[in-house]
N, C-alpha and C. Protein backbone atom coordinates (compact mmCIF):
# COMPACT_ATOMS: atom_id res chain seq x y z
N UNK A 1 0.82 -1.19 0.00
CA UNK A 1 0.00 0.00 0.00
C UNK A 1 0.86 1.26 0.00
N UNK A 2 2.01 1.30 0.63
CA UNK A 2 2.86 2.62 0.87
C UNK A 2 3.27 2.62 -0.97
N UNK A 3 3.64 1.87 -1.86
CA UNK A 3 3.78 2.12 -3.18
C UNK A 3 2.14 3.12 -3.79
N UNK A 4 1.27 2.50 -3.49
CA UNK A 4 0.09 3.04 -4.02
C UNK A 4 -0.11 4.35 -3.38
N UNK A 5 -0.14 4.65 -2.08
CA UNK A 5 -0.52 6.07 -1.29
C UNK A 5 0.56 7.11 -1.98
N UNK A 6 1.33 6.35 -1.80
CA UNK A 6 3.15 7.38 -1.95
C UNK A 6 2.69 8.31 -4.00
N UNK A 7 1.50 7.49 -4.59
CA UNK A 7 1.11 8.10 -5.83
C UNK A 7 0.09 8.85 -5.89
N UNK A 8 -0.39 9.05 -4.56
CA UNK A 8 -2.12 9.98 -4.30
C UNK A 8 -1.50 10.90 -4.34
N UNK A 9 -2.48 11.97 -5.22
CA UNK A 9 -2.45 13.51 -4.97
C UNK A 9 -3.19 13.72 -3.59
N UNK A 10 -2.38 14.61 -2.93
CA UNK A 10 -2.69 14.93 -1.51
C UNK A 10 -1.81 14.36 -0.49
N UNK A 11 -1.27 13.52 -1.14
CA UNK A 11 -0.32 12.43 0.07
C UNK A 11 0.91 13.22 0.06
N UNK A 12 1.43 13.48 1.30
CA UNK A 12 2.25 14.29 1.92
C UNK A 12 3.70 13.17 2.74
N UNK A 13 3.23 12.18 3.10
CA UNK A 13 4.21 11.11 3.89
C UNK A 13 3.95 10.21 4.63
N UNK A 14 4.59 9.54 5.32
CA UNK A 14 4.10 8.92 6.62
C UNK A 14 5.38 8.29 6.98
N UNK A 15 4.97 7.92 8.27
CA UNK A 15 5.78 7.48 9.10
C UNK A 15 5.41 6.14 10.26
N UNK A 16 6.10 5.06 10.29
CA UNK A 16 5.75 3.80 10.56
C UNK A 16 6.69 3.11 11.78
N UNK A 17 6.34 2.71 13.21
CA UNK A 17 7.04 1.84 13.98
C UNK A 17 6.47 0.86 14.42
N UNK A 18 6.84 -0.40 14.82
CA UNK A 18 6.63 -1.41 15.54
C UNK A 18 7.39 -2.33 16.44
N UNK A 19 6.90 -2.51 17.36
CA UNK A 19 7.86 -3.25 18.41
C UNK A 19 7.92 -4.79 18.52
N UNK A 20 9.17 -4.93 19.37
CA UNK A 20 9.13 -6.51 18.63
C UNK A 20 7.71 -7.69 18.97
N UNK A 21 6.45 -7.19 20.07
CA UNK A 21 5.41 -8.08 20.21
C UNK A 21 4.43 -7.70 18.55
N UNK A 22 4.84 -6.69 17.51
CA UNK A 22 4.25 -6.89 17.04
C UNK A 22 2.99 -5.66 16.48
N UNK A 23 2.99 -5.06 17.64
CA UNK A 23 2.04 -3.79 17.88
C UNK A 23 3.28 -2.78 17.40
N UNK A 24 2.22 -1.99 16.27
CA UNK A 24 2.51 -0.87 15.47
C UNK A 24 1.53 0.26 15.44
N UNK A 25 2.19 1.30 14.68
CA UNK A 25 1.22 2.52 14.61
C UNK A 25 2.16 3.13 13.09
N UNK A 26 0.96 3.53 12.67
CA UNK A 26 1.51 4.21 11.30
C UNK A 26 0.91 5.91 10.87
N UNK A 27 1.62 6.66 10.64
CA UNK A 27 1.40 8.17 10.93
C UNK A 27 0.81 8.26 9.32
N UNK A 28 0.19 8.80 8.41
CA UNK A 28 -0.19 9.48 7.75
C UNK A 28 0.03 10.92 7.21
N UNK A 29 0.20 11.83 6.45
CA UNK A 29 0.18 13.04 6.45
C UNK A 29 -0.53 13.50 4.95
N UNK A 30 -1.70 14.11 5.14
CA UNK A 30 -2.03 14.37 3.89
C UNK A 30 -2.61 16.26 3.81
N UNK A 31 -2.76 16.89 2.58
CA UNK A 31 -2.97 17.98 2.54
C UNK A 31 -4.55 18.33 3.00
N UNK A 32 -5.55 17.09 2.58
CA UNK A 32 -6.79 17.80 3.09
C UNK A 32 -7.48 16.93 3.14
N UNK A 33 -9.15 17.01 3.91
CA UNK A 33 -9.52 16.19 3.86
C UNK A 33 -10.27 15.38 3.11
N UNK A 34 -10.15 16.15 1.66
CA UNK A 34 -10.41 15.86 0.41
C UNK A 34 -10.18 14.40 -0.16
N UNK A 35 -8.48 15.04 -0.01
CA UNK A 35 -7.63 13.63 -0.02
C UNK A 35 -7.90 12.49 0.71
N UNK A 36 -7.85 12.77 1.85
CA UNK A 36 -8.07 11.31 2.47
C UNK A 36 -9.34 10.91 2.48
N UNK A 37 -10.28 11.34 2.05
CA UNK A 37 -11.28 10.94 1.25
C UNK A 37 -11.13 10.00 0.14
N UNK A 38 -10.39 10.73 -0.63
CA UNK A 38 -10.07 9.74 -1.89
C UNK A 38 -9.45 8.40 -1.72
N UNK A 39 -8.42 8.93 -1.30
CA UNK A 39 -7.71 7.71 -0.73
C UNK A 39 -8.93 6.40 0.04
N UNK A 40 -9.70 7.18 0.83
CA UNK A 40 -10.51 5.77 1.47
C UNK A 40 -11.60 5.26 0.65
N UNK A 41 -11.81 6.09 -0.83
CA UNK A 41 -12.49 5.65 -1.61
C UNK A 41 -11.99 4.69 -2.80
N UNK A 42 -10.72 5.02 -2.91
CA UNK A 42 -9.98 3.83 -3.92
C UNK A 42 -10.06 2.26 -3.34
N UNK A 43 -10.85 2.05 -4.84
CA UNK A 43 -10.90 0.25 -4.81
C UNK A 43 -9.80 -0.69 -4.33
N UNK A 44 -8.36 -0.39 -4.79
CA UNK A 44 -7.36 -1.24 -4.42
C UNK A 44 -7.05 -1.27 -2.94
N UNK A 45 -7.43 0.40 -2.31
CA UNK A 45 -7.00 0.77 -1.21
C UNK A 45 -8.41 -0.35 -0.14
N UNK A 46 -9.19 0.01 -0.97
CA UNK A 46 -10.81 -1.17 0.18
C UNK A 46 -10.49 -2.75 -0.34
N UNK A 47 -9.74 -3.00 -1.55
CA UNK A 47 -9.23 -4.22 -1.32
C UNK A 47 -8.64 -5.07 -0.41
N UNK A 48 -7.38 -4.36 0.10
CA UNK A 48 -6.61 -4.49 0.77
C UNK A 48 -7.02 -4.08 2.53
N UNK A 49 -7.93 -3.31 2.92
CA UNK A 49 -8.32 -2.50 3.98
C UNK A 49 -9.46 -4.10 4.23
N UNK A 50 -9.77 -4.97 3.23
CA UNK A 50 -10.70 -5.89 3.43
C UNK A 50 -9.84 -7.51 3.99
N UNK A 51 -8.80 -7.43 3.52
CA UNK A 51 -7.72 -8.06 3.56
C UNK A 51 -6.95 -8.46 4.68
N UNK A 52 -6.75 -7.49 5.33
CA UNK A 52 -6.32 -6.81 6.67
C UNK A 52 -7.47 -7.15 7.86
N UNK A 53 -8.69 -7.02 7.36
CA UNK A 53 -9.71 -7.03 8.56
C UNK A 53 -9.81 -8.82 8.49
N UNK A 54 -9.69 -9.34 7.65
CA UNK A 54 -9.58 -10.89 7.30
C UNK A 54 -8.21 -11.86 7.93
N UNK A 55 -7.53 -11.36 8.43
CA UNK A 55 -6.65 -11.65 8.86
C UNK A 55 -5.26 -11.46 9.04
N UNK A 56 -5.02 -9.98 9.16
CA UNK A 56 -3.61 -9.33 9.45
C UNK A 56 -4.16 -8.92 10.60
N UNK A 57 -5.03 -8.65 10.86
CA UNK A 57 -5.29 -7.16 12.17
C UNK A 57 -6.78 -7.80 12.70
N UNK A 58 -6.24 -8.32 14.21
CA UNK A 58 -7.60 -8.44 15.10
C UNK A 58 -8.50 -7.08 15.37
N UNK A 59 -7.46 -5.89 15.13
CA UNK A 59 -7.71 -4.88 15.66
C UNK A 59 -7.33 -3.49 15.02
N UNK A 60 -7.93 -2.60 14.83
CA UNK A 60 -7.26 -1.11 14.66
C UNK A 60 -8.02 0.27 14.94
N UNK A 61 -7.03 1.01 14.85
CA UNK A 61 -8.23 2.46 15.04
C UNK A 61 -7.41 3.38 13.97
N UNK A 62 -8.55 4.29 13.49
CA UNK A 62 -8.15 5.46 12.35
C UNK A 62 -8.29 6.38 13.37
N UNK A 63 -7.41 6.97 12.90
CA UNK A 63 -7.96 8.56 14.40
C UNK A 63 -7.33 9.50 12.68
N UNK A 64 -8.61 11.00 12.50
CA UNK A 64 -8.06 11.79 11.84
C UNK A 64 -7.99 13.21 12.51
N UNK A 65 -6.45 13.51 12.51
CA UNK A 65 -6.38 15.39 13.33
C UNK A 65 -5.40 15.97 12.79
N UNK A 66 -5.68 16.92 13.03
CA UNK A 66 -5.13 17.98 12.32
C UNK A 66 -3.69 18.62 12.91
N UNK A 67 -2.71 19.05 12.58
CA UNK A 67 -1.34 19.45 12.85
C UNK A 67 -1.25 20.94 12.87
N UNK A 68 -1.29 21.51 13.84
CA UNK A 68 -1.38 23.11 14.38
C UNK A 68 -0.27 23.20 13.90
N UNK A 69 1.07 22.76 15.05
CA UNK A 69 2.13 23.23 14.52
C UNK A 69 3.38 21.94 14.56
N UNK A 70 4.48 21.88 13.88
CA UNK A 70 5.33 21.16 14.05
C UNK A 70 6.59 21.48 14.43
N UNK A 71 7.58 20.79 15.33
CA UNK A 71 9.07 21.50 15.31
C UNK A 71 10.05 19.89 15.52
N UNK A 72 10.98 20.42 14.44
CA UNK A 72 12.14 19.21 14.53
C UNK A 72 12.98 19.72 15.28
N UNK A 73 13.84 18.64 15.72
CA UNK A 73 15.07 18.81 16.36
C UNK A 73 16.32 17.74 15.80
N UNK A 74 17.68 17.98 15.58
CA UNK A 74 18.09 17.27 14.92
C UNK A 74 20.12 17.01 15.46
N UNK A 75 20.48 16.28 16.31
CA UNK A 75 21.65 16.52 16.32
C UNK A 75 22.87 16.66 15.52
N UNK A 76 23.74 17.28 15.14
CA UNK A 76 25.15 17.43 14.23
C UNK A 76 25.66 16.69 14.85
């Protein structure tokens, strides 16, 4: 799926960890909520989102919010 999103207009990035039991979380970033509209309307994307509920994932949550502000920090 990150090949297919990484080609949406609106798709901005994401960012992905998991620990070794297994439990993950995956960040999203898109320009609006237009987009991620689209995105949850593409067929390949409810293919796969059907796929997942079938037996990758007992479990998940979508949470969508919005980013006021951001600040990096970065050591030299």
């Amino acid at each position: 799926m990150a090949e297919l999103v990484g080609k949406y207009d609106g798709f901005m990035g994401m960012h992905s960890a998991r620990d070794q039991d297994g439990y993950g979380i995956t960040v999203c970033y898109w320009k609006s909520e237009d987009s991620i509209k689209a995105w949850r309307e593409d067929l390949e994307h409810q293919t796969v989102q059907s796929k997942g509920r079938g037996g990758w994932y007992s479990e998940y949550t979508i949470q969508i919010a919005e980013v006021k502000r951001s600040t990096f920090f970065k050591a030299v």
